[in-house]
Protein backbone atom coordinates (compact mmCIF):
# COMPACT_ATOMS: atom_id res chain seq x y z
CA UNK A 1 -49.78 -27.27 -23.06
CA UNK A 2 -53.47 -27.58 -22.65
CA UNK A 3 -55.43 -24.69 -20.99
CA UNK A 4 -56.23 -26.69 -18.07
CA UNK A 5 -52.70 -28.16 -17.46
CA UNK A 6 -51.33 -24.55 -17.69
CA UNK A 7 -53.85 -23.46 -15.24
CA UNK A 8 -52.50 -26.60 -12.95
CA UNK A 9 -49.16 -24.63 -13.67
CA UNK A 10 -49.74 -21.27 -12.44
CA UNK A 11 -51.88 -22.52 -9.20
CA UNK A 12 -48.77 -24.77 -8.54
CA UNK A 13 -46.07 -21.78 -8.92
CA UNK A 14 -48.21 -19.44 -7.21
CA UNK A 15 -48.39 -21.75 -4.17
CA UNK A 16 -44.93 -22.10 -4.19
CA UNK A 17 -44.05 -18.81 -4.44
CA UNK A 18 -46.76 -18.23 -1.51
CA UNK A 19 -44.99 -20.44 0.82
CA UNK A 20 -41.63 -18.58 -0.01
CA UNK A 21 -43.01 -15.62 0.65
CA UNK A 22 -44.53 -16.75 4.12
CA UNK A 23 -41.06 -17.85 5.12
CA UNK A 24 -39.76 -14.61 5.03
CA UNK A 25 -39.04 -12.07 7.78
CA UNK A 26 -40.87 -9.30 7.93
CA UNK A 27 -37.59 -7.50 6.70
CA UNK A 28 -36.59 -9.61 3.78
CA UNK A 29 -40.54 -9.17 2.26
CA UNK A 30 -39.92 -5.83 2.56
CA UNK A 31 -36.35 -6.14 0.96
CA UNK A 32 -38.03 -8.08 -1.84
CA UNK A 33 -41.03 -5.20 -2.31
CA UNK A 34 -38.40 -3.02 -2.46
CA UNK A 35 -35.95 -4.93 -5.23
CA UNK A 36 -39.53 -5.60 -7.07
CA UNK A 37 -40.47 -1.78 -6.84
CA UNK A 38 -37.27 -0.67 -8.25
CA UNK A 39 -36.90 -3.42 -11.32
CA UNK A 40 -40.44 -2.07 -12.38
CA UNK A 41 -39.46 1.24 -12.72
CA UNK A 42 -36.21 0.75 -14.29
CA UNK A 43 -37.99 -1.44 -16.68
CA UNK A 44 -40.85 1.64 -17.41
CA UNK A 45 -37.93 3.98 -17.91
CA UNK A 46 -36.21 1.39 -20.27
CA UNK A 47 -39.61 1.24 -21.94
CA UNK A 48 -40.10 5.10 -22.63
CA UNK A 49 -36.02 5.45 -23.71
CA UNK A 50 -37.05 3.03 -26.30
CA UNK A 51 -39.48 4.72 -27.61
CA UNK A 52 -38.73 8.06 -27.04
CA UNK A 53 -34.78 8.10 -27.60
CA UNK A 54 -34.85 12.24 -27.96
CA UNK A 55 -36.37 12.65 -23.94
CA UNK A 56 -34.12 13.10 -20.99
CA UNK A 57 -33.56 11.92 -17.89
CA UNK A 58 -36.20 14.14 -16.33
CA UNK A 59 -38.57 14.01 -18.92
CA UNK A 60 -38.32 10.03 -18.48
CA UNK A 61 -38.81 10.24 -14.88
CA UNK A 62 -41.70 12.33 -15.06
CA UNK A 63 -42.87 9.97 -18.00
CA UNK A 64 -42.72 7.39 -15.48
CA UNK A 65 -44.06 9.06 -11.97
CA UNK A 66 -47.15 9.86 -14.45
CA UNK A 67 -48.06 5.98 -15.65
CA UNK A 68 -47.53 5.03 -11.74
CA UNK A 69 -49.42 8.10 -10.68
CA UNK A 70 -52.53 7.09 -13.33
CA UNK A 71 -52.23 3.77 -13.00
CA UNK A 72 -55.32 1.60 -13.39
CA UNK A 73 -56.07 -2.36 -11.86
CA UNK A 74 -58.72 -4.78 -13.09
């Protein structure tokens, strides 16, 4: 796929999934933060079980709280 076809892509999905969005309630967005919100952290914690098989439970949550907690954008 040529860069400018894939760009085509993404503006096309992210339209789409724009318009989903707006259809929501109110209460399903915030259903859908939610389910999105948990999935990333279940998929940090998978991430730092992987690599750190010895750590437990609580040493994986607090691996986690810390990348959230010093997270960085842009």
């Amino acid at each position: 796929m040529s860069d400018t076809a894939q760009a085509d892509h993404l503006r096309i999905a992210h339209e789409r999934q724009v318009a989903i969005y707006r259809a929501m309630s109110p209460q399903d967005r915030l259903r859908q933060a939610l389910r999105m919100n948990r999935s990333m952290l279940e998929l940090l914690a998978a991430g730092f079980r992987q690599r750190q098989p010895t750590w437990s439970d609580a040493q994986i949550r607090t691996a986690v709280a810390d990348r959230i907690l010093h997270a960085r954008t842009g």
